[in-house]
Protein backbone atom coordinates (compact mmCIF):
# COMPACT_ATOMS: atom_id res chain seq x y z
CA UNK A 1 39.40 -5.65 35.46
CA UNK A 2 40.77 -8.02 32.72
CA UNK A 3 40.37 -6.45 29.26
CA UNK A 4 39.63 -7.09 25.61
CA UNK A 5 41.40 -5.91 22.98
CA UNK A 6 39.12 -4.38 20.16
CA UNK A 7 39.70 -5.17 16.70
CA UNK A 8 40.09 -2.27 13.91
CA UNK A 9 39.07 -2.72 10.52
CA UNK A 10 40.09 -1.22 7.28
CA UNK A 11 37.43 1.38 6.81
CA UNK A 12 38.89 4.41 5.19
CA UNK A 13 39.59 7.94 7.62
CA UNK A 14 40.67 7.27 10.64
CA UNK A 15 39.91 5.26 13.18
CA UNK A 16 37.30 6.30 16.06
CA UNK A 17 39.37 6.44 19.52
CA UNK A 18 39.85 2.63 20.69
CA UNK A 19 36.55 1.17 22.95
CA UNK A 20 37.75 -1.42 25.53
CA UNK A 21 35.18 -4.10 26.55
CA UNK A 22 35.74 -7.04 28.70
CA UNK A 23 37.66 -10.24 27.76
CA UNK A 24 35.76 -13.71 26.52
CA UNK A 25 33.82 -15.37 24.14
CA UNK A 26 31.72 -12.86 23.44
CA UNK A 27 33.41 -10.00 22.51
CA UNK A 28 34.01 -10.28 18.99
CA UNK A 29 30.91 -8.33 17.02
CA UNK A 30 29.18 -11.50 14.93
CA UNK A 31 29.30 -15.09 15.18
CA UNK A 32 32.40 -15.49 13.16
CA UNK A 33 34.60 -13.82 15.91
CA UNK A 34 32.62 -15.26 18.76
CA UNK A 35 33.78 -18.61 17.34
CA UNK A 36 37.42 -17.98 16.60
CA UNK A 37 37.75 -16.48 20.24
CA UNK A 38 36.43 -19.29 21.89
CA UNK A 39 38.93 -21.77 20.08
CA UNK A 40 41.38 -19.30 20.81
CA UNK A 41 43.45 -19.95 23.59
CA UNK A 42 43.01 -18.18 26.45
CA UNK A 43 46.08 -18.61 28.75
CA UNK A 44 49.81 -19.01 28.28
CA UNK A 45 49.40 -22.57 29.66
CA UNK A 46 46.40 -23.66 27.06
CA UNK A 47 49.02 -22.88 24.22
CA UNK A 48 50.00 -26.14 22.50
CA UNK A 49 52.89 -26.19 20.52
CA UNK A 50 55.83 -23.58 19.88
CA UNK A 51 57.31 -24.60 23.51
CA UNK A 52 60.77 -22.73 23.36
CA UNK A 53 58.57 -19.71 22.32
CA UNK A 54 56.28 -20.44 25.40
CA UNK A 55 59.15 -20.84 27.79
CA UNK A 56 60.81 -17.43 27.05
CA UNK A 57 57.45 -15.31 27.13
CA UNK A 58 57.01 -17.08 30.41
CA UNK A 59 60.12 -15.46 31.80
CA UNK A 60 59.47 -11.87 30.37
CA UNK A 61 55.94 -11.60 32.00
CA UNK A 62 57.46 -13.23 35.38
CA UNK A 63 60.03 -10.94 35.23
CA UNK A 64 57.57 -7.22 34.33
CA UNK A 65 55.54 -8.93 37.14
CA UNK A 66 58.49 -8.71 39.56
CA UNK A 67 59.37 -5.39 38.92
CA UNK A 68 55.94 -3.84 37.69
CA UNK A 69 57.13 -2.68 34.90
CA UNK A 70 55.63 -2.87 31.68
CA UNK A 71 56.43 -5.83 29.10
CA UNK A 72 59.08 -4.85 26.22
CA UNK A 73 57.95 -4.49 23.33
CA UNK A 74 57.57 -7.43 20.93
CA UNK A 75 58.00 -8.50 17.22
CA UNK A 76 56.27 -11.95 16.05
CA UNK A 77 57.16 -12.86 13.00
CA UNK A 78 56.63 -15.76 10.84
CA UNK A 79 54.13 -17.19 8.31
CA UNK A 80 50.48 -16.60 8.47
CA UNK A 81 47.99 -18.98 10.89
CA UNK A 82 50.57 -19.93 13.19
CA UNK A 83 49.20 -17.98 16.34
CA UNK A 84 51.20 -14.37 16.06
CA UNK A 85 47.50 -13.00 16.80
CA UNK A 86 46.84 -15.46 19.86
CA UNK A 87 49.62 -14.90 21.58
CA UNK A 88 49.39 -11.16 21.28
CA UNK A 89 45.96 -11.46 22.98
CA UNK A 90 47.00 -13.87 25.40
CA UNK A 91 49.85 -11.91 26.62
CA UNK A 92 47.60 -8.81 28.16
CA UNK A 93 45.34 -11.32 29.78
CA UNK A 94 48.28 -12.91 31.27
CA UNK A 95 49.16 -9.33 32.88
CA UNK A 96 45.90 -8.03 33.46
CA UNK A 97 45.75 -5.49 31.69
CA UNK A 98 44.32 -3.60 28.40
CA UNK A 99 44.98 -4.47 24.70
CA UNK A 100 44.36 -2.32 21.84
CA UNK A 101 44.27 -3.66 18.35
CA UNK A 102 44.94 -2.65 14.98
CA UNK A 103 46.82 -2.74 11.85
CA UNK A 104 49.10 -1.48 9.70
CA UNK A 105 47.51 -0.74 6.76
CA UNK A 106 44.67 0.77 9.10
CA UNK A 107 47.36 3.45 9.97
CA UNK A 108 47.47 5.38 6.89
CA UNK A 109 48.65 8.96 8.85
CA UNK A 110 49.98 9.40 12.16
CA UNK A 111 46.75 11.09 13.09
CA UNK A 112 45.47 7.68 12.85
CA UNK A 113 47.20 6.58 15.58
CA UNK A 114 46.99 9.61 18.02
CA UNK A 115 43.92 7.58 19.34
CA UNK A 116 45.45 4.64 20.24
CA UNK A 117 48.49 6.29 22.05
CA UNK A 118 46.42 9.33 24.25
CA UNK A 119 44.09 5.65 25.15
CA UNK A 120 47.17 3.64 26.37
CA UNK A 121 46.97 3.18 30.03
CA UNK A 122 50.33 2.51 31.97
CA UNK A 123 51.49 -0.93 31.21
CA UNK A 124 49.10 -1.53 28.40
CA UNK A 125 49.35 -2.97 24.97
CA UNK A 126 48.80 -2.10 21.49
CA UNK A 127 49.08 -5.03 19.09
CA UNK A 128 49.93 -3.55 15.19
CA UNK A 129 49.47 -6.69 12.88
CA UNK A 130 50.94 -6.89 9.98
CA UNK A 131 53.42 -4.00 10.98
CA UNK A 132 55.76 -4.44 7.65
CA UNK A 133 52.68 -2.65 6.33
CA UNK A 134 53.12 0.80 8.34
CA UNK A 135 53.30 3.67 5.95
CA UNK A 136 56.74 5.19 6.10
CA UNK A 137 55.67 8.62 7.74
CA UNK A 138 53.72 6.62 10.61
CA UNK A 139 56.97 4.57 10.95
CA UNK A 140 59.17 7.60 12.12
CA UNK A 141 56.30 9.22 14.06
CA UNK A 142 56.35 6.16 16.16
CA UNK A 143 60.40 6.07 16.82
CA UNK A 144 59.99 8.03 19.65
CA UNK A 145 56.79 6.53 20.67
CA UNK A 146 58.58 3.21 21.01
CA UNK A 147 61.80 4.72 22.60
CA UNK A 148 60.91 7.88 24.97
CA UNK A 149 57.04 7.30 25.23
CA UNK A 150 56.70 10.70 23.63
CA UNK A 151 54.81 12.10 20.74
CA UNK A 152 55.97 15.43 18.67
CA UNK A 153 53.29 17.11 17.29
CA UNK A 154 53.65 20.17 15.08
CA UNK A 155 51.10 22.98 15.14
CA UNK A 156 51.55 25.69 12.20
CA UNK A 157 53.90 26.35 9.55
CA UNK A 158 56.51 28.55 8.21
CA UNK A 159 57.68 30.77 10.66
CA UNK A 160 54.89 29.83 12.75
CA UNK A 161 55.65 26.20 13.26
CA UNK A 162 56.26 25.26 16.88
CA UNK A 163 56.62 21.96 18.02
CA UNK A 164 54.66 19.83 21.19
CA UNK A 165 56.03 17.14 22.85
CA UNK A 166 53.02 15.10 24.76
CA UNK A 167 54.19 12.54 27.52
CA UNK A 168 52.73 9.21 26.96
CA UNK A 169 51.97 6.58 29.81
CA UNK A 170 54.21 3.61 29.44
CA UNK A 171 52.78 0.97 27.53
CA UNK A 172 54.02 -2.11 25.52
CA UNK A 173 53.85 -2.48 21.54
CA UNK A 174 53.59 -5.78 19.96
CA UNK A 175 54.05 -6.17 16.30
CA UNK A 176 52.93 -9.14 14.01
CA UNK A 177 54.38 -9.59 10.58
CA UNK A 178 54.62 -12.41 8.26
CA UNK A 179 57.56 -10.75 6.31
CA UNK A 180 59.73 -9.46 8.76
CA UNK A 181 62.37 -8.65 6.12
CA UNK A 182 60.02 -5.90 4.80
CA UNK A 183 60.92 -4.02 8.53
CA UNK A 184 63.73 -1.34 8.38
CA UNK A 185 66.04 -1.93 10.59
CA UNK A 186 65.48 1.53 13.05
CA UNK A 187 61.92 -0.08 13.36
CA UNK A 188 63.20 -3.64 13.88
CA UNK A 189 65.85 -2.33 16.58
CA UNK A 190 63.50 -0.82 18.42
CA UNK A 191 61.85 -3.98 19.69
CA UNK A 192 63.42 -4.99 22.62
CA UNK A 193 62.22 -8.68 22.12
CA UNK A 194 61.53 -11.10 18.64
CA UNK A 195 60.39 -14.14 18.66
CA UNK A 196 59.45 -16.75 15.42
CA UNK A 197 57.13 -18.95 15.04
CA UNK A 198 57.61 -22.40 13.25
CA UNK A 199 55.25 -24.57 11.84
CA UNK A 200 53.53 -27.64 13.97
CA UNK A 201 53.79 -30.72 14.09
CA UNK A 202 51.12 -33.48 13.17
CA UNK A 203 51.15 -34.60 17.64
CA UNK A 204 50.53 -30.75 18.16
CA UNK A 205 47.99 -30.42 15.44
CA UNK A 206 46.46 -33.03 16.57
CA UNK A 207 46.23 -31.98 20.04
CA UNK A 208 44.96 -28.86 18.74
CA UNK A 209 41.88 -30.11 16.75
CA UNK A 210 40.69 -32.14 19.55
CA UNK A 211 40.76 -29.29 21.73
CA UNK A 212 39.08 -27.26 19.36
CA UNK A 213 36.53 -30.57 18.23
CA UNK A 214 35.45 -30.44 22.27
CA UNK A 215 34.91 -26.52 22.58
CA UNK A 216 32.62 -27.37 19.23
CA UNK A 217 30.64 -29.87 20.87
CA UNK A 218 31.58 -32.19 18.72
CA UNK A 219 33.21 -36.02 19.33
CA UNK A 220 36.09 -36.84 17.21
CA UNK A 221 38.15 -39.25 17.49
CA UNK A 222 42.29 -39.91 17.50
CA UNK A 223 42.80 -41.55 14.79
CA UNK A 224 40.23 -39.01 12.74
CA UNK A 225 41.85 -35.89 14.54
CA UNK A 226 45.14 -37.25 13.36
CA UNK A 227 44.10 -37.19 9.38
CA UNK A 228 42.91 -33.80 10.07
CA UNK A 229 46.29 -32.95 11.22
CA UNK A 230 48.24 -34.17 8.32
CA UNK A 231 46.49 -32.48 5.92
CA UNK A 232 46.72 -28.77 7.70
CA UNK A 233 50.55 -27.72 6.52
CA UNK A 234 51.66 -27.42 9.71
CA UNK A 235 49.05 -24.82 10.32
CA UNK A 236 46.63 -24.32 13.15
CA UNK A 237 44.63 -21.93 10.95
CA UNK A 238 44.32 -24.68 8.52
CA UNK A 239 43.50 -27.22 11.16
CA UNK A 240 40.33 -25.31 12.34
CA UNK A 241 39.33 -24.36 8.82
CA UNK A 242 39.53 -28.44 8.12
CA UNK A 243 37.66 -29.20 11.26
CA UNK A 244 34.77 -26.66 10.89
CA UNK A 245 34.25 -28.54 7.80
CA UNK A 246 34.53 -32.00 9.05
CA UNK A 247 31.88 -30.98 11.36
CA UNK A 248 29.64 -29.84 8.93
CA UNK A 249 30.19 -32.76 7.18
CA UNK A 250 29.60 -35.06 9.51
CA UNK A 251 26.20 -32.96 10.83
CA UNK A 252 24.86 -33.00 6.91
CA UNK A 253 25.71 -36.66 5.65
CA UNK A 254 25.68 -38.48 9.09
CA UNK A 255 25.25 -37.98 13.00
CA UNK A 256 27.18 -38.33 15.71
CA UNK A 257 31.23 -39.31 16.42
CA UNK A 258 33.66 -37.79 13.49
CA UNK A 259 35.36 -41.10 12.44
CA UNK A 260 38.54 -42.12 10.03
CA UNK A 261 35.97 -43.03 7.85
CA UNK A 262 33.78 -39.54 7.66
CA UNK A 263 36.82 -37.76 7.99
CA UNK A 264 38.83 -39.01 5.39
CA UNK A 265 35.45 -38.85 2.65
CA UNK A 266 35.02 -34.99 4.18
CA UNK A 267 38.74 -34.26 3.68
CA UNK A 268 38.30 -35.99 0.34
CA UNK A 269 35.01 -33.41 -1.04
CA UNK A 270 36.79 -30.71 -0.21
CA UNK A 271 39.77 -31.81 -2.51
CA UNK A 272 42.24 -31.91 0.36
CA UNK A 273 45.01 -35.16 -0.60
CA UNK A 274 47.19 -37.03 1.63
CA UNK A 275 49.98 -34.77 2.14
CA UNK A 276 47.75 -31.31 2.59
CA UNK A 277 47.76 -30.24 -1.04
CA UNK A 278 44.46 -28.82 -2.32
CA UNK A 279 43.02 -28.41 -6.06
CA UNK A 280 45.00 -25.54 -7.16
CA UNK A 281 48.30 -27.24 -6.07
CA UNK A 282 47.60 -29.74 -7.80
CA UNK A 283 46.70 -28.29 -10.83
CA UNK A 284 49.97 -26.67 -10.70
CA UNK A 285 51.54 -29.09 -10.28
CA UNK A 286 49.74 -31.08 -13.68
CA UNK A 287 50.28 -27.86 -15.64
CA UNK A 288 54.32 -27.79 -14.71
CA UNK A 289 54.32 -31.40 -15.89
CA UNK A 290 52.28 -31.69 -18.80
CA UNK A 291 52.69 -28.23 -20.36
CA UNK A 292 56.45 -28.05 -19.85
CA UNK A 293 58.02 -31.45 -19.38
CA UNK A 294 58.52 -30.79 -15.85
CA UNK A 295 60.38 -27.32 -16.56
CA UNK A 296 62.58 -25.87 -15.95
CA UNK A 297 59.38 -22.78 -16.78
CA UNK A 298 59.18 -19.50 -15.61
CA UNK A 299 56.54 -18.12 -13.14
CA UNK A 300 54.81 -15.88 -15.75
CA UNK A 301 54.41 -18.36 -18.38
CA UNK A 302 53.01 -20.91 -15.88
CA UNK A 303 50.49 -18.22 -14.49
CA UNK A 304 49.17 -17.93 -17.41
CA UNK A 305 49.18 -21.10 -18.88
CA UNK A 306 46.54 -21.30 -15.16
CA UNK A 307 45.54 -17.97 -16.09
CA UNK A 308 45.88 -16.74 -12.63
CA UNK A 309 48.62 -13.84 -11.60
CA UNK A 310 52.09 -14.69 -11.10
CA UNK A 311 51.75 -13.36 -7.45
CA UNK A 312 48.79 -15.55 -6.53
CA UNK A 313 51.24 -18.58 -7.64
CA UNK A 314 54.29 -17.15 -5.34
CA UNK A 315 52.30 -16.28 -2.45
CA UNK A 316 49.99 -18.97 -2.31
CA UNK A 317 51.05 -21.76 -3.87
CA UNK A 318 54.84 -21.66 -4.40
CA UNK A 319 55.59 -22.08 -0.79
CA UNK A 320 53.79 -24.98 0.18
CA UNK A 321 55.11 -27.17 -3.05
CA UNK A 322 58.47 -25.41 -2.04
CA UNK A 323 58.38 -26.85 1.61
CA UNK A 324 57.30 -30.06 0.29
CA UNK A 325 60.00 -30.80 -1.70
CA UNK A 326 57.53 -31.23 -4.78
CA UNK A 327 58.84 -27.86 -6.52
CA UNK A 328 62.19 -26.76 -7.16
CA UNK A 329 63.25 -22.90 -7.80
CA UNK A 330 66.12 -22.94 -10.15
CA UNK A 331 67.99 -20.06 -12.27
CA UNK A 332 66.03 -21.44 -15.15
CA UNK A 333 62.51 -21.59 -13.57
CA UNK A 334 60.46 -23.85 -11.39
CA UNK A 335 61.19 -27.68 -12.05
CA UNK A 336 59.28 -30.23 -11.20
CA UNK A 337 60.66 -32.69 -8.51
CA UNK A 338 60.64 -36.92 -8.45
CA UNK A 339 58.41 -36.72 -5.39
CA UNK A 340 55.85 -34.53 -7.44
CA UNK A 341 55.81 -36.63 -10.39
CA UNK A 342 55.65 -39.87 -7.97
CA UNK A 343 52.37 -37.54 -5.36
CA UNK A 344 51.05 -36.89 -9.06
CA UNK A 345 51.50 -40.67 -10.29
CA UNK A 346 52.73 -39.44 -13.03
CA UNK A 347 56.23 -40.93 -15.01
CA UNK A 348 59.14 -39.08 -14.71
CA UNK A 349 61.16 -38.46 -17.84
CA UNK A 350 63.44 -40.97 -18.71
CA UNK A 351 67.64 -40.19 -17.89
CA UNK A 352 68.31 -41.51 -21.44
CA UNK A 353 66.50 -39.31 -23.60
CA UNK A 354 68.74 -36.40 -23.35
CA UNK A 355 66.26 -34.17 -21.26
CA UNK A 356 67.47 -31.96 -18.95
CA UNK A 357 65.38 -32.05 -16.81
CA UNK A 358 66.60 -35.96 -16.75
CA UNK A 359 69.43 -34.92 -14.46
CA UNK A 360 66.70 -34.32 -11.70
CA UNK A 361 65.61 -37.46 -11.26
């Protein structure tokens, strides 16, 4: 039988031993996770986008088909909302087998993971999200997890202290991270395949929210789907979040077919411009400009000229503006670019006037 993987939260102690309940829509324990399963792809072949990505996952599972062995173990990495969770789902179903699921800040001892190992059934997989996360002692207790299928446990101490090694039944481990730099590299090596995901395109995002507008029940159309997608960063994530609220804009204010028109006005009251940027990044964008010329200004003194932390600003909002070519990280500090000042309709600073920041534009 075809199983689902169960998801772990954070709770503090340890985790009870892993449950494993049947694949589908309604597996996930409220309506939140019924709905993101059921927009979640299913199959290898319902996967839009990331097609080199696709094509060599495709040959690893033909090939553990061929000689019944289990997958190799995995490492997705790349930024968050891109699918690092689907495809570790999808991968299982593909095989037919069991997934556990958890995370690495769930893991807090190796005790904590004892029940997901003794659980693993031959050819199985355990999905660790966010794996950068794993606490350094659960790290090395899972070396020889990873390589031998073994666990050493050790019972007493002193003179006392004896050691257990407990076979394991092959299994597979996937890992997700979204800063795959964070790994050390006896925990990177160990993964006998990595694959990245890149961002989508507006065609694949596109194809994506009408996909997702149809297992809604709701009628959208191309051109409407299309805005959607140009708006959502080259994010799936995004793309949903964006269409959920299309939807319930278009349920509220009107009825029926999710036009250009609605689209664009729902896009437009949740502060969402043209190119994807939002309130905040706009605001920091303004504050750049208007505060300090345009820069060059440090992260700190921005943050709290928005008086917001410095980290919310790299993590969320830096990277975006980065990719955008609106913001510029220099020795000196973030500068304003001419695109930002021309997104902002704003005047850049005239050559002539001896700014510095002159030589930018």
């Amino acid at each position: 039988m075809v199983r689902q993987p169960v998801i772990r939260g954070s709770e503090e102690g340890p985790p009870d031993p892993p449950r494993k309940t049947p694949f589908g829509p309604t597996g996930g324990d409220d309506d939140q996770d019924r709905l993101d399963e059921e927009l979640r792809p299913q199959r290898l072949e319902d996967i839009v986008g990331q097609g080199a990505v696709v094509s060599r996952l495709r040959i690893m599972l033909n090939a553990a088909r061929k000689r019944k062995e289990p997958l190799g173990h995995l490492l997705l990495d790349g930024p968050p909302g891109l699918g690092k969770t689907t495809f570790a789902t999808v991968l299982p179903r593909e095989l037919g087998t069991e997934c556990q699921i958890t995370s690495g800040p769930v893991l807090s001892a190796p005790k904590d993971l004892l029940p997901y190992l003794t659980n693993a059934s031959y050819g199985s997989v355990l999905f660790i999200d966010e794996i950068h996360r794993l606490p350094h002692t659960v790290e090395e207790f899972i070396y020889p997890v990873m390589e031998d299928f073994r666990v050493d446990i050790s019972l007493g101490e002193g003179l006392n202290a004896r050691t257990i090694n407990m076979r394991l039944k092959q299994f597979t481990v996937i890992g997700a991270t979204t800063r795959s730099g964070m790994l050390t590299a006896p925990l990177r090596d160990r993964f006998v395949h990595r694959e990245h995901l890149d961002f989508y395109t507006i065609d694949e995002l596109g194809d994506i929210v009408r996909r997702n507008a149809r297992k809604l029940h709701t009628t959208i159309s191309d051109d409407a789907s299309h805005e959607i997608a140009k708006r959502s960063r080259g994010t799936p994530r995004i793309a949903n979040n964006l269409l959920r609220w299309t939807r319930d804009f278009v349920d509220s204010e009107a009825d029926g077919e999710i036009t250009t028109a609605l689209a664009n006005e729902a896009l437009a009251r949740r502060e969402v411009d043209l190119l994807g940027l939002d309130r905040q990044d706009r605001r920091y964008l303004e504050t750049l400009i208007r505060v300090f010329g345009g820069g060059p200004a440090g992260a700190q003194a921005i943050a709290h000229s928005m008086n917001l932390s410095p980290d919310t600003l790299e993590d969320e909002v830096e990277p975006f503006l980065l990719r955008c070519g609106l913001l510029l990280r220099t020795p000196r500090g973030r500068m304003a670019t001419a695109e930002a000042f021309a997104h902002l309709g704003m005047r850049p600073p005239d050559p002539d006037s001896g700014d510095r920041q002159g030589r930018l534009f």
